[in-house]
C-alpha atoms as a PDB file:
ATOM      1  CA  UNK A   1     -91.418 -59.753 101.993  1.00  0.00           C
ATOM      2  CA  UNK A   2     -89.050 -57.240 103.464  1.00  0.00           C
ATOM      3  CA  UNK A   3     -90.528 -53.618 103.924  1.00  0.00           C
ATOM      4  CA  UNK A   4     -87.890 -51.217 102.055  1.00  0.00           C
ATOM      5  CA  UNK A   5     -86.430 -48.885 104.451  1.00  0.00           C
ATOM      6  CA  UNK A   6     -87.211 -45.771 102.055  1.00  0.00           C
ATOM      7  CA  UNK A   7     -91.315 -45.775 100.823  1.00  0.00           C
ATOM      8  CA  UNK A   8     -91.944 -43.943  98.092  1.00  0.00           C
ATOM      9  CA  UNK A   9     -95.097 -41.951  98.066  1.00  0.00           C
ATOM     10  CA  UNK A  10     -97.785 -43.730  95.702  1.00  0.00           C
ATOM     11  CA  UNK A  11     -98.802 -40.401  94.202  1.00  0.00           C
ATOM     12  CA  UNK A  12     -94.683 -40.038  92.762  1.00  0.00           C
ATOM     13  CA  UNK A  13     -93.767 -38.045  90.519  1.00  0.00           C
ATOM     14  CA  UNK A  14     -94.070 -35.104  92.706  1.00  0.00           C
ATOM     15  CA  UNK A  15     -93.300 -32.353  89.928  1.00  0.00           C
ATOM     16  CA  UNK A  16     -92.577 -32.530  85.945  1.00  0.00           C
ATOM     17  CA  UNK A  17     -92.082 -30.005  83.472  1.00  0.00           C
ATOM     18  CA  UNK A  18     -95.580 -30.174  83.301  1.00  0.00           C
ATOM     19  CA  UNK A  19     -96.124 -28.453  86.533  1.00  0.00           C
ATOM     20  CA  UNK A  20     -93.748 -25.251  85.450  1.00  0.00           C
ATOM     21  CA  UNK A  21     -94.891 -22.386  83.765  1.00  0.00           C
ATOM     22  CA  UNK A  22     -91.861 -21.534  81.722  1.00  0.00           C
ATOM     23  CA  UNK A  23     -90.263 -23.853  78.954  1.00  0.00           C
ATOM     24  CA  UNK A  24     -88.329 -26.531  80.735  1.00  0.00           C
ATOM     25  CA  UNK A  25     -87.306 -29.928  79.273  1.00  0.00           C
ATOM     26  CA  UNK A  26     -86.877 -31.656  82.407  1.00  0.00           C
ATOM     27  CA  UNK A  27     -87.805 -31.112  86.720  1.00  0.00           C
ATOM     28  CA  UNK A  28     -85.037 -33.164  89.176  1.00  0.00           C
ATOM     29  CA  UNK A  29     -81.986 -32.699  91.574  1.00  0.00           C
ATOM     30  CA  UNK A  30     -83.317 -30.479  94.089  1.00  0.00           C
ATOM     31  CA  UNK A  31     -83.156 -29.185  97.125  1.00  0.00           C
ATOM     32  CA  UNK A  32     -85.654 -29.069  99.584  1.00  0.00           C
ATOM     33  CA  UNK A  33     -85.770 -27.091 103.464  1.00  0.00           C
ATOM     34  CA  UNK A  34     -88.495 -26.305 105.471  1.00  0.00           C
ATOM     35  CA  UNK A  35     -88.593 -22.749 105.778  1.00  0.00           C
ATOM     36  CA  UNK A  36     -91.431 -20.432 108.271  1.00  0.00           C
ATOM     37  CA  UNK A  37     -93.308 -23.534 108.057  1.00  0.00           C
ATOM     38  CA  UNK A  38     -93.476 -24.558 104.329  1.00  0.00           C
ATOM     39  CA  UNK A  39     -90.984 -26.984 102.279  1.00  0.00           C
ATOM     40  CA  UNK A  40     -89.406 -25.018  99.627  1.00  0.00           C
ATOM     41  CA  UNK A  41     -87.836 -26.885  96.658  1.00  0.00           C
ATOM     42  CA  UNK A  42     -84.960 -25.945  94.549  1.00  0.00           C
ATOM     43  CA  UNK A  43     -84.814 -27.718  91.481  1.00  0.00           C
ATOM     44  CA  UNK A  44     -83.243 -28.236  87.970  1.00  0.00           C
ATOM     45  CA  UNK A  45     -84.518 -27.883  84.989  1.00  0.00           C
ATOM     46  CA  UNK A  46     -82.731 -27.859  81.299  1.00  0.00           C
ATOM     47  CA  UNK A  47     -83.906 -25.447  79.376  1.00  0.00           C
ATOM     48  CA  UNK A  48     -84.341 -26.429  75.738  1.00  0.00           C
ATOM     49  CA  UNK A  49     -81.251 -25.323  74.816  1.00  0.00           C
ATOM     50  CA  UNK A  50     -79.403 -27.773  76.877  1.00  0.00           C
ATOM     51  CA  UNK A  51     -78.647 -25.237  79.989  1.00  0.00           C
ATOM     52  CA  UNK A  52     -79.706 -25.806  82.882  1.00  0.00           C
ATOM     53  CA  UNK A  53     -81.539 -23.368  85.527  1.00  0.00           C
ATOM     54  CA  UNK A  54     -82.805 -23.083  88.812  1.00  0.00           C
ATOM     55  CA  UNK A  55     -86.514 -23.644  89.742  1.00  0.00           C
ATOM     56  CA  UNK A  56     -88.306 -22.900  93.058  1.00  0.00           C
ATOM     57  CA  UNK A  57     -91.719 -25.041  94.430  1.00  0.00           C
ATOM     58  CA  UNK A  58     -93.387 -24.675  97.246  1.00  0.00           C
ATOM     59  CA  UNK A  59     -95.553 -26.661  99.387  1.00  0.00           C
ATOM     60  CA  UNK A  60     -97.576 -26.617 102.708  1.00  0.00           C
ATOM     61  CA  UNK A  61     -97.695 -30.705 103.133  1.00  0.00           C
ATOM     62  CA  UNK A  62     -93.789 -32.195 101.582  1.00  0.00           C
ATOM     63  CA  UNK A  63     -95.604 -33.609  98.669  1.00  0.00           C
ATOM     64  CA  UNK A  64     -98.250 -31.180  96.287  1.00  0.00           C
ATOM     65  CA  UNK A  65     -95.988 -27.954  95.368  1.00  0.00           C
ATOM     66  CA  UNK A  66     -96.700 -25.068  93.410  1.00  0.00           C
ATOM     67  CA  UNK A  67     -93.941 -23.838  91.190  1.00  0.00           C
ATOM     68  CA  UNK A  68     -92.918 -20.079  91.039  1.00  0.00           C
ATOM     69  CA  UNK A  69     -93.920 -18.523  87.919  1.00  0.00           C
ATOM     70  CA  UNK A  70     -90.028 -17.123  87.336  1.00  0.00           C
ATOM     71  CA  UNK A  71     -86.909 -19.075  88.311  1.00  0.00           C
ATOM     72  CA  UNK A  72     -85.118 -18.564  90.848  1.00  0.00           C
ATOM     73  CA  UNK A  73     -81.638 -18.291  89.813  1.00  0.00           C
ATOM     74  CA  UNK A  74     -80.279 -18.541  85.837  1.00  0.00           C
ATOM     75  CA  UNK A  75     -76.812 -17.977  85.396  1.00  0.00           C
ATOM     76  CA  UNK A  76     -75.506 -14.663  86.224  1.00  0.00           C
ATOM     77  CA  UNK A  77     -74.643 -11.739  83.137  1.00  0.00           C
ATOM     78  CA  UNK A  78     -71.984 -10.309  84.553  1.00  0.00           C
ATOM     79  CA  UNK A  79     -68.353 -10.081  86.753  1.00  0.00           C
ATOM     80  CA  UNK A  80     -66.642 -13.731  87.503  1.00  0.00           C
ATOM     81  CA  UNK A  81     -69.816 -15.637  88.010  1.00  0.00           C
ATOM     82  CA  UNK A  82     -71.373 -15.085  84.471  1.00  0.00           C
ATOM     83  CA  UNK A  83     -67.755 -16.391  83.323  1.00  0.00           C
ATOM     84  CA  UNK A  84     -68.003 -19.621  85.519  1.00  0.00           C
ATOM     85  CA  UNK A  85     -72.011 -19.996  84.794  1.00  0.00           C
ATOM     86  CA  UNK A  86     -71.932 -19.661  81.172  1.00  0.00           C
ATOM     87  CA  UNK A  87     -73.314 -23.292  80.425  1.00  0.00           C
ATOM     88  CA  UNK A  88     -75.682 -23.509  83.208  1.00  0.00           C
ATOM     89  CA  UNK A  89     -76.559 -23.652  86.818  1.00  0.00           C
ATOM     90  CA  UNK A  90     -77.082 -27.360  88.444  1.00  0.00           C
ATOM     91  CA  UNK A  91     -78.116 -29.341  91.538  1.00  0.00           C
ATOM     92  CA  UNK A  92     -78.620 -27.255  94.586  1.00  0.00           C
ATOM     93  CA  UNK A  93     -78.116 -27.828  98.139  1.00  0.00           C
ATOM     94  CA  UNK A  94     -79.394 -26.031 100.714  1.00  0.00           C
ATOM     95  CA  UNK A  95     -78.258 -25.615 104.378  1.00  0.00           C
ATOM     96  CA  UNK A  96     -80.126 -24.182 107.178  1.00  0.00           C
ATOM     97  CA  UNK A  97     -77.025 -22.150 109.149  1.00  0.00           C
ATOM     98  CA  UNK A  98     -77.619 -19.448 111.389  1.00  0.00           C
ATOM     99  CA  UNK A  99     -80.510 -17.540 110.578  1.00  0.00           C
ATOM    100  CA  UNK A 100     -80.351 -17.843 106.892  1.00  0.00           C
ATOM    101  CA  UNK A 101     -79.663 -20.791 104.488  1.00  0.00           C
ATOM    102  CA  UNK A 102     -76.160 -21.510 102.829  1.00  0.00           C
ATOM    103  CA  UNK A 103     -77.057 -22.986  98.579  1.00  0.00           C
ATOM    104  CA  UNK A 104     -74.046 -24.548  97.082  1.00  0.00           C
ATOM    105  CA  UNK A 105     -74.461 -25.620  93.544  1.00  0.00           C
ATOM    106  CA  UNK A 106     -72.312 -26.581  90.329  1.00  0.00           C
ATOM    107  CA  UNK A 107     -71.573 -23.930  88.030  1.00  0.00           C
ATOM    108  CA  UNK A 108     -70.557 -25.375  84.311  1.00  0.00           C
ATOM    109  CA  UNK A 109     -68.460 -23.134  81.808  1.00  0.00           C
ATOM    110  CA  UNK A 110     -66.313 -23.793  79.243  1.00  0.00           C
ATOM    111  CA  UNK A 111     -63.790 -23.820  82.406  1.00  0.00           C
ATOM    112  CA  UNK A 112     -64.938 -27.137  83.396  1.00  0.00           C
ATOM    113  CA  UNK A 113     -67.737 -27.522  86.362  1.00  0.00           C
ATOM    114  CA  UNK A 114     -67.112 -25.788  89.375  1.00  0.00           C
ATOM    115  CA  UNK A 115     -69.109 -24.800  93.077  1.00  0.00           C
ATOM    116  CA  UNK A 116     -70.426 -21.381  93.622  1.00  0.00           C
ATOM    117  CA  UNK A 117     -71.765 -20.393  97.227  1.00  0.00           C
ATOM    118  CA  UNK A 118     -75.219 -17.884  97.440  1.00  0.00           C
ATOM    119  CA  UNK A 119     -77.046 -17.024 100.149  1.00  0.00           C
ATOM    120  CA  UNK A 120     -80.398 -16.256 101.257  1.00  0.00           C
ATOM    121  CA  UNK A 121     -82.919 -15.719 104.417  1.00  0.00           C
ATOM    122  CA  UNK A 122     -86.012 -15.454 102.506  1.00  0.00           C
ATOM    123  CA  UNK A 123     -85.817 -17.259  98.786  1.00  0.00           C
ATOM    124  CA  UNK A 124     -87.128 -13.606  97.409  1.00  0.00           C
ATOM    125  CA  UNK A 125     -83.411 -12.256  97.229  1.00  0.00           C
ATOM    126  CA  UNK A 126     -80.553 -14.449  96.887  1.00  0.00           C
ATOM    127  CA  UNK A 127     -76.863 -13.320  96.811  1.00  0.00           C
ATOM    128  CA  UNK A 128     -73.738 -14.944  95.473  1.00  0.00           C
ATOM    129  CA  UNK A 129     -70.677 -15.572  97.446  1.00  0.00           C
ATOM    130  CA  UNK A 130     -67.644 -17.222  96.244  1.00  0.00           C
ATOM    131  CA  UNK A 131     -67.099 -19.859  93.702  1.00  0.00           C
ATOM    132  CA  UNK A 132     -65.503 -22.212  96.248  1.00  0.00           C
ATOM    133  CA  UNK A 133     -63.544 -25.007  94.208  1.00  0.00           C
ATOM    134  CA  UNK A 134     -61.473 -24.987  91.535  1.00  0.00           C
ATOM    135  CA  UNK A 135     -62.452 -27.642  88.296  1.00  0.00           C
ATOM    136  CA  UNK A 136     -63.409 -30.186  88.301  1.00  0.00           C
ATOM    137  CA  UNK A 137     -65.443 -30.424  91.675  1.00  0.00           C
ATOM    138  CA  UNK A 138     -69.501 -31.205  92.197  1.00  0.00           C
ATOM    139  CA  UNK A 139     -71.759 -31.872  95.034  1.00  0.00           C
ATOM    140  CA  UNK A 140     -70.958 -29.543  97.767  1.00  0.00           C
ATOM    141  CA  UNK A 141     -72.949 -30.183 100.908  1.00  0.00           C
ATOM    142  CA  UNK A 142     -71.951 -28.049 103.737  1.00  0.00           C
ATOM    143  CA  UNK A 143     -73.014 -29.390 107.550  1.00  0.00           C
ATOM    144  CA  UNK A 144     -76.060 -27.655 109.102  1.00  0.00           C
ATOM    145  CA  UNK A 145     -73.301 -26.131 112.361  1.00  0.00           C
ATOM    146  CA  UNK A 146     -69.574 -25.184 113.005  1.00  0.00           C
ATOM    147  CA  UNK A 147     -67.427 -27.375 114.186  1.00  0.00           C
ATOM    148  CA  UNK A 148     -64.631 -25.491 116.532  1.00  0.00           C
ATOM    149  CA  UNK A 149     -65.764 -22.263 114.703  1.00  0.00           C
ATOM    150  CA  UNK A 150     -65.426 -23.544 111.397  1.00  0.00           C
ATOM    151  CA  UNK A 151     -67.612 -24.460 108.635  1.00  0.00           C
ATOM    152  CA  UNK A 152     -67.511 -27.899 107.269  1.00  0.00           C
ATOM    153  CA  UNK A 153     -68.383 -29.492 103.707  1.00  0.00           C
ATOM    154  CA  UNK A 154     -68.173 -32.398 102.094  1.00  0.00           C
ATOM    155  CA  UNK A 155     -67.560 -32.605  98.295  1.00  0.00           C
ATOM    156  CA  UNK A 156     -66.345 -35.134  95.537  1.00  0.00           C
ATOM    157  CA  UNK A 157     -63.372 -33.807  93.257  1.00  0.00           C
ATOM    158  CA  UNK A 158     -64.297 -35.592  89.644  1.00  0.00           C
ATOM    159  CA  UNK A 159     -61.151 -37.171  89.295  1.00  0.00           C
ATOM    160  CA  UNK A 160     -59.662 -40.819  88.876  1.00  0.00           C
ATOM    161  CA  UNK A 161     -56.624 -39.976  90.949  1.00  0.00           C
ATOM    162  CA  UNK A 162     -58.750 -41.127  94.041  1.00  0.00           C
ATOM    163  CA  UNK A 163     -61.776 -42.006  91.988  1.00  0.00           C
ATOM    164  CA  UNK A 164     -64.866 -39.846  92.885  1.00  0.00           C
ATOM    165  CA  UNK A 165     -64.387 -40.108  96.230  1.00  0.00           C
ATOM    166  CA  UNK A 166     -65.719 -38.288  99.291  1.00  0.00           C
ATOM    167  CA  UNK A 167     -63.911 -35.386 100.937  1.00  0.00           C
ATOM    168  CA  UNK A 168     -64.133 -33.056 103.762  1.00  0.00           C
ATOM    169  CA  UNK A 169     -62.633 -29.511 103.713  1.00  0.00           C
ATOM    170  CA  UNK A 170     -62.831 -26.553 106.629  1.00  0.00           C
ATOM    171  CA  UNK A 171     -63.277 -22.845 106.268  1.00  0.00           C
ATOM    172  CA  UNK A 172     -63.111 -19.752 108.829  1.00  0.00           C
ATOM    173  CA  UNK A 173     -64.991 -17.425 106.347  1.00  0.00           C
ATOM    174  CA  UNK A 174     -66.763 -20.016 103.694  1.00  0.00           C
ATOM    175  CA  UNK A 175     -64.443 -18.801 100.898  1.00  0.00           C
ATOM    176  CA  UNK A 176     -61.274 -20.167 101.541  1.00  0.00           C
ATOM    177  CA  UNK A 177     -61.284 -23.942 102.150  1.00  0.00           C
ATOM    178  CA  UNK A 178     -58.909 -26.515 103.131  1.00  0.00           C
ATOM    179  CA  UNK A 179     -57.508 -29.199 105.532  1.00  0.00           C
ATOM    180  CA  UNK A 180     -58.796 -31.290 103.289  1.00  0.00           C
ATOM    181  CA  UNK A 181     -58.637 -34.815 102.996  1.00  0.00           C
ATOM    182  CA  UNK A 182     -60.278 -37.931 101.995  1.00  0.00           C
ATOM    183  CA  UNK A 183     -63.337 -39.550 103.870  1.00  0.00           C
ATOM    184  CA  UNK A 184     -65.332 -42.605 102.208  1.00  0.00           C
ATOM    185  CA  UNK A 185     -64.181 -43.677  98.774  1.00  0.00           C
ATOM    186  CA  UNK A 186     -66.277 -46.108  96.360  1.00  0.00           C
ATOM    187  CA  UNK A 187     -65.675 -50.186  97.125  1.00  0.00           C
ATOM    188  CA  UNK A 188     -64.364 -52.385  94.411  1.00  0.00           C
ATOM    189  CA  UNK A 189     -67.562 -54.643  92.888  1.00  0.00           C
ATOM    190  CA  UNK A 190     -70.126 -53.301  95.538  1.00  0.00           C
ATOM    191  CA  UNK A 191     -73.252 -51.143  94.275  1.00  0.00           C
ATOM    192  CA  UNK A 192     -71.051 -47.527  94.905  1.00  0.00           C
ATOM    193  CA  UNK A 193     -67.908 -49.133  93.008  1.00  0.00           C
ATOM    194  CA  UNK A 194     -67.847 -46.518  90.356  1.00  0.00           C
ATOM    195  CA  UNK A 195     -68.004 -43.149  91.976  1.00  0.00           C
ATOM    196  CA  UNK A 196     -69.858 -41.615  95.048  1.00  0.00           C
ATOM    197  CA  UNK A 197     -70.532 -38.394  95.902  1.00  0.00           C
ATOM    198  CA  UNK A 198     -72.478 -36.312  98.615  1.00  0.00           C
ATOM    199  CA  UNK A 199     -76.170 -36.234  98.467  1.00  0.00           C
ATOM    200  CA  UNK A 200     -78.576 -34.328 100.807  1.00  0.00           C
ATOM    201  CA  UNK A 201     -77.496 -31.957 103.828  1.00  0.00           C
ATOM    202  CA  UNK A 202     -76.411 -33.544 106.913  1.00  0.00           C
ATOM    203  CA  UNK A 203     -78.949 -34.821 109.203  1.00  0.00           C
ATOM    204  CA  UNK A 204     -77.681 -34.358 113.134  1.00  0.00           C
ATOM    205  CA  UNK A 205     -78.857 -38.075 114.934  1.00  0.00           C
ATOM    206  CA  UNK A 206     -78.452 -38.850 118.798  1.00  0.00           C
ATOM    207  CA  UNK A 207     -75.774 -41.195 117.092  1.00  0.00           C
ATOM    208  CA  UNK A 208     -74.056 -39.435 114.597  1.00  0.00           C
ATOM    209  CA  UNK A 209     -74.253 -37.110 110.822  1.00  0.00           C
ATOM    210  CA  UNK A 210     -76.848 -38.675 109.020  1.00  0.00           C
ATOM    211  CA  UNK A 211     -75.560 -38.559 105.258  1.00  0.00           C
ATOM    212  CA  UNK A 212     -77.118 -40.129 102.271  1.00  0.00           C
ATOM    213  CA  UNK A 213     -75.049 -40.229  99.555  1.00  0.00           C
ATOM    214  CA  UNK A 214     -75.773 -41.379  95.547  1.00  0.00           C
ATOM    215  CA  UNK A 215     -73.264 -44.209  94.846  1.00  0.00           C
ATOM    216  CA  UNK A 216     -73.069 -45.281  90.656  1.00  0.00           C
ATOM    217  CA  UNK A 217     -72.490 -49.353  89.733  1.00  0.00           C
ATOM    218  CA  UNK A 218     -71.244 -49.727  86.046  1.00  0.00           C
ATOM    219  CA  UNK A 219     -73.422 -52.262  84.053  1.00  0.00           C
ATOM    220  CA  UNK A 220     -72.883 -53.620  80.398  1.00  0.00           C
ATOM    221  CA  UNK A 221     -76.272 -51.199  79.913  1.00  0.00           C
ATOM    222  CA  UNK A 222     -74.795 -48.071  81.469  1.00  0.00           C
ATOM    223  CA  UNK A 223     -74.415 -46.846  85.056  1.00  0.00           C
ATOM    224  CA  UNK A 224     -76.835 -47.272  87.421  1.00  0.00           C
ATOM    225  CA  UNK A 225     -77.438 -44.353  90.607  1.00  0.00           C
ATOM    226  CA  UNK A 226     -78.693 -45.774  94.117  1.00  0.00           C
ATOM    227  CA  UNK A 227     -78.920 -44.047  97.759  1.00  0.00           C
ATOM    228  CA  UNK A 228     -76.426 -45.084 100.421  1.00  0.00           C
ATOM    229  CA  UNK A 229     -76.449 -44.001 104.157  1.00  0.00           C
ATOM    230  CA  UNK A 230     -73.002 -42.989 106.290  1.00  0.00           C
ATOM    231  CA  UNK A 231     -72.866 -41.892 109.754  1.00  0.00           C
ATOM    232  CA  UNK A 232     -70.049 -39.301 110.609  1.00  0.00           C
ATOM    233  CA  UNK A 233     -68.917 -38.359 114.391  1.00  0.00           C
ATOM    234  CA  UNK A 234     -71.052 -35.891 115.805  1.00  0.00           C
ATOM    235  CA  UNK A 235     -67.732 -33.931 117.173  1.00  0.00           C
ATOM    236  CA  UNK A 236     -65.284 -34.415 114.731  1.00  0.00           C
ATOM    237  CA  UNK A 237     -67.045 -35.609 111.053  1.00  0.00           C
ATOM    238  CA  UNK A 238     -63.779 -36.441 109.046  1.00  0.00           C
ATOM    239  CA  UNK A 239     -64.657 -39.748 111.179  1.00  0.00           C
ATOM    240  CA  UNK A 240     -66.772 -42.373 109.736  1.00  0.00           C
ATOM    241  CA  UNK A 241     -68.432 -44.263 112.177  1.00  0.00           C
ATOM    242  CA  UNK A 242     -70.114 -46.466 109.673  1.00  0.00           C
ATOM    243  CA  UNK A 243     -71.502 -46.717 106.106  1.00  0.00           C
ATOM    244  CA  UNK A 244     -74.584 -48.979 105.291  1.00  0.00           C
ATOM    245  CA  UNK A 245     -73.438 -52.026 103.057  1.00  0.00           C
ATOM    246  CA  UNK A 246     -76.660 -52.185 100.844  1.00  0.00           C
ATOM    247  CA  UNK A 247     -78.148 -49.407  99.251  1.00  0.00           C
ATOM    248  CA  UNK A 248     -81.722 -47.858 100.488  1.00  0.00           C
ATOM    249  CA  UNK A 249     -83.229 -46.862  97.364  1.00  0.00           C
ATOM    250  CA  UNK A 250     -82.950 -47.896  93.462  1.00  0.00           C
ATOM    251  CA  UNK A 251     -84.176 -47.338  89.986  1.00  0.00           C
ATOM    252  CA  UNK A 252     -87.478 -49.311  90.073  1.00  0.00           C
ATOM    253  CA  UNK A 253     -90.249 -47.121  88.757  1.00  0.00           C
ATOM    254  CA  UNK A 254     -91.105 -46.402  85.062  1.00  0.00           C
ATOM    255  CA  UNK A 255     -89.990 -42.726  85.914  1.00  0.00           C
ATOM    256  CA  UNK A 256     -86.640 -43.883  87.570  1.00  0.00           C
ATOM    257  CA  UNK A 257     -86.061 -46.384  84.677  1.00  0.00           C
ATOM    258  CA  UNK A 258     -86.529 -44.171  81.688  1.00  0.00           C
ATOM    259  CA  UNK A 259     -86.044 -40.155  80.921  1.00  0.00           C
ATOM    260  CA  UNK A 260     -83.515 -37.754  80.058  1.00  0.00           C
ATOM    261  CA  UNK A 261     -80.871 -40.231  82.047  1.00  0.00           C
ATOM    262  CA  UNK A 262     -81.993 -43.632  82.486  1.00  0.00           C
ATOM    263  CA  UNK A 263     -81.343 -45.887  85.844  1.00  0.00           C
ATOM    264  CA  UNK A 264     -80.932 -42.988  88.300  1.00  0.00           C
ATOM    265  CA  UNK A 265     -82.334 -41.837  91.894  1.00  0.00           C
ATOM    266  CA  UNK A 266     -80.271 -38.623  92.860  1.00  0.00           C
ATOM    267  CA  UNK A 267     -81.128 -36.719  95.672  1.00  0.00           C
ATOM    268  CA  UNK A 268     -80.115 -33.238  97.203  1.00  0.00           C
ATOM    269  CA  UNK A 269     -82.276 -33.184  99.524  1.00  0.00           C
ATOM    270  CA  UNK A 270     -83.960 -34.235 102.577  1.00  0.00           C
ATOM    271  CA  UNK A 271     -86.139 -33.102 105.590  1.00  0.00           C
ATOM    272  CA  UNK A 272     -85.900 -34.373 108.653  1.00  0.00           C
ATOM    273  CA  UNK A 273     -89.285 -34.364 110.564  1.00  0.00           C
ATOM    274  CA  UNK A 274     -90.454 -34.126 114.343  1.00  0.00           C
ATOM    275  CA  UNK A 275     -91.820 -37.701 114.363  1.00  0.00           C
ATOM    276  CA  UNK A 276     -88.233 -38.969 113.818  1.00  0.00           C
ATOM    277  CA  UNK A 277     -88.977 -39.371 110.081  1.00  0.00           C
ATOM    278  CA  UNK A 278     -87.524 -38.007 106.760  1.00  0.00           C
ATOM    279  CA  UNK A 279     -88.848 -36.929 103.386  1.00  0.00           C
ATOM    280  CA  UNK A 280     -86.231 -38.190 101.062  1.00  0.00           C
ATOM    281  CA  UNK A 281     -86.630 -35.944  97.573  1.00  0.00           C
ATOM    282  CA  UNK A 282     -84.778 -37.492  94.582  1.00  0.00           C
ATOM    283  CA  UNK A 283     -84.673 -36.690  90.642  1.00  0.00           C
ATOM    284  CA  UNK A 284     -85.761 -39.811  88.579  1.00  0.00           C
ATOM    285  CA  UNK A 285     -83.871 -40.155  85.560  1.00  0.00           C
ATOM    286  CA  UNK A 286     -82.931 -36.696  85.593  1.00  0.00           C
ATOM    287  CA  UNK A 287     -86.569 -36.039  84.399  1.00  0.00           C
ATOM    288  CA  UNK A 288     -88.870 -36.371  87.228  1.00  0.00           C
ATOM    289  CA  UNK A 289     -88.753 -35.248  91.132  1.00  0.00           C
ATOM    290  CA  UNK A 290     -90.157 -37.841  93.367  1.00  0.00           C
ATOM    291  CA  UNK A 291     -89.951 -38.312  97.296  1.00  0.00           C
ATOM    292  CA  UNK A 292     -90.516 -41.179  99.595  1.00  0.00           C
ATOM    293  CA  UNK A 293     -90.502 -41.284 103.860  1.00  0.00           C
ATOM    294  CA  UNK A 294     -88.167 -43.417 105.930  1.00  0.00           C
ATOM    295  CA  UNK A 295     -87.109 -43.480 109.621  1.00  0.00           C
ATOM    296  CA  UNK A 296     -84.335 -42.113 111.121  1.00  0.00           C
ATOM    297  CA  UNK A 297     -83.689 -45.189 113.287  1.00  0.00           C
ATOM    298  CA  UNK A 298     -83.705 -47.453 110.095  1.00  0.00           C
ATOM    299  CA  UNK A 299     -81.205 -45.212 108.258  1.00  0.00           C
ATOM    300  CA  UNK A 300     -78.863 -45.019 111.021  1.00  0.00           C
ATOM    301  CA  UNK A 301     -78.774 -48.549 111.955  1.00  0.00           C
ATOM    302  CA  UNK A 302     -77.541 -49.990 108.847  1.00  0.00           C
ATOM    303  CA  UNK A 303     -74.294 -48.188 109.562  1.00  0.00           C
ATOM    304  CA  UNK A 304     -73.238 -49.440 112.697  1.00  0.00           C
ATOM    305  CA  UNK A 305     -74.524 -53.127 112.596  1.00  0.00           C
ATOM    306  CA  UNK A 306     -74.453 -53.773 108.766  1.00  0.00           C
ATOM    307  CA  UNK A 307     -71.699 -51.928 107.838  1.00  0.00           C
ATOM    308  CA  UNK A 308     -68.629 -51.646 105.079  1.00  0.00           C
ATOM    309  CA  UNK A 309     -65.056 -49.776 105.649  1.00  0.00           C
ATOM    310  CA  UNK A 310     -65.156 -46.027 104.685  1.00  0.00           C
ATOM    311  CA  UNK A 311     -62.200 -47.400 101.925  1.00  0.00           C
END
């Protein structure tokens, strides 16, 4: 039998409302950086009325963390943001960039779901930016340099103009965006034929952008969310050297199966490690956080030798 390129850990889930010390319904779609030595974990949680709000875990080894005893960002009281966060806070990102770390996350209102940029250097105090797209826009993920002086991100406009596809946008400042344009877009009765949209931060290779993605396959029992792999141009990453054809992780455990959303594996986040391996974090069923370990190597092959058209 065929070793699967992503194994989970055998002690998964990783964290559950159980672990947090505040009223949460659900722990997933975080995430995760390695900061002065530690992983620290951003995750969501809905509250019990529905909303949902940041978390923050930390952990000396990847895989045992110790939630915070407060969040670490609800949705703000007052000026624009508290307008454009009424409903809720959702699925961060975070990006390593010069000397302090870049979160982008999706702020819900009863505007629609749009980004909002924070910043931070030490996950104590945290400061908001810019809300960065208009409605109706998720899953920014901004890459870890500058590219010609500019800041790069990818996102996915919710829209079935160019249904849920990738983009890629450029800023000089991180609060205006554009030269945008589209990048990979889902693949007509493959597993990602639904909608895809970015997953963790960028991961620089000797052969490219490391970027796993969540793709979503419509079944007569609902969607189902998988992990794909792409490879972007170190220079220039509007160009797609290569996306994997098969996906590198599914649904398959109870936790995965069943919850709050069933059939999902939706990550945020990933750490790249010295050893040329990866910690791969990913919400189960929008209930559970769970992470598994891959190689590099074996992500980034798939997309050159085994791989499908960008669209």
């Amino acid at each position: 039998m065929q070793q699967a390129i992503v194994r989970r850990y055998p002690h998964n889930p990783i964290l559950t409302r159980g672990d947090v010390p505040y009223p949460v319904a659900t722990v997933h779609n975080a995430g995760v950086v390695k900061h002065q030595g530690r992983y620290v974990m951003l995750f969501r949680s809905h509250r019990r009325n529905g909303r949902s709000i940041i978390g923050l875990a930390e952990s000396e080894n990847g895989f045992s963390f110790r939630v915070h005893p407060k969040p670490f960002l609800v949705p703000a009281e007052e000026g624009v943001f508290a307008e454009y966060e009424e409903f809720g806070v959702e699925d961060v990102r975070i990006c390593p960039l010069e000397d302090e770390y870049l979160l982008t996350y999706s702020a819900y209102s009863r505007h629609g779901v749009r980004v909002a940029l924070a910043r931070t250097r030490d996950f104590v105090r945290v400061e908001r930016v810019a809300l960065i797209t208009q409605a109706d826009c998720r899953n920014v993920v901004i890459f870890p340099q500058r590219f010609n002086g500019r800041y790069v991100r990818l996102d996915r406009p919710h829209s079935e103009i160019s249904p849920w596809s990738i983009w890629i946008s450029y800023s000089p400042d991180l609060v205006h965006w554009g030269d945008s344009r589209v990048v990979m877009k889902p693949v007509q009765y493959h597993w990602d034929e639904m909608k895809i949209g970015p997953g963790a931060t960028p991961i620089k290779t000797a052969d490219g952008w490391l970027h796993i993605y969540h793709g979503v396959f419509p079944t007569m029992d609902g969607s189902v969310y998988r992990l794909g792999v792409a490879l972007h141009d170190l220079d220039d990453p509007a160009r797609v050297l290569g996306v994997a054809d098969e996906w590198i992780l599914q649904p398959e455990d109870p936790w995965e199966l069943t919850g709050y959303v069933h059939n999902v594996v939706f990550t945020c986040g990933a750490v790249a490690e010295d050893d040329g391996t990866v910690k791969i974090y990913w919400g189960g069923a929008d209930t559970v956080m769970c992470v598994g370990t891959a190689r590099i190597d074996e992500l980034v092959a798939p997309c050159l030798s085994r791989s499908r058209k960008p669209y």
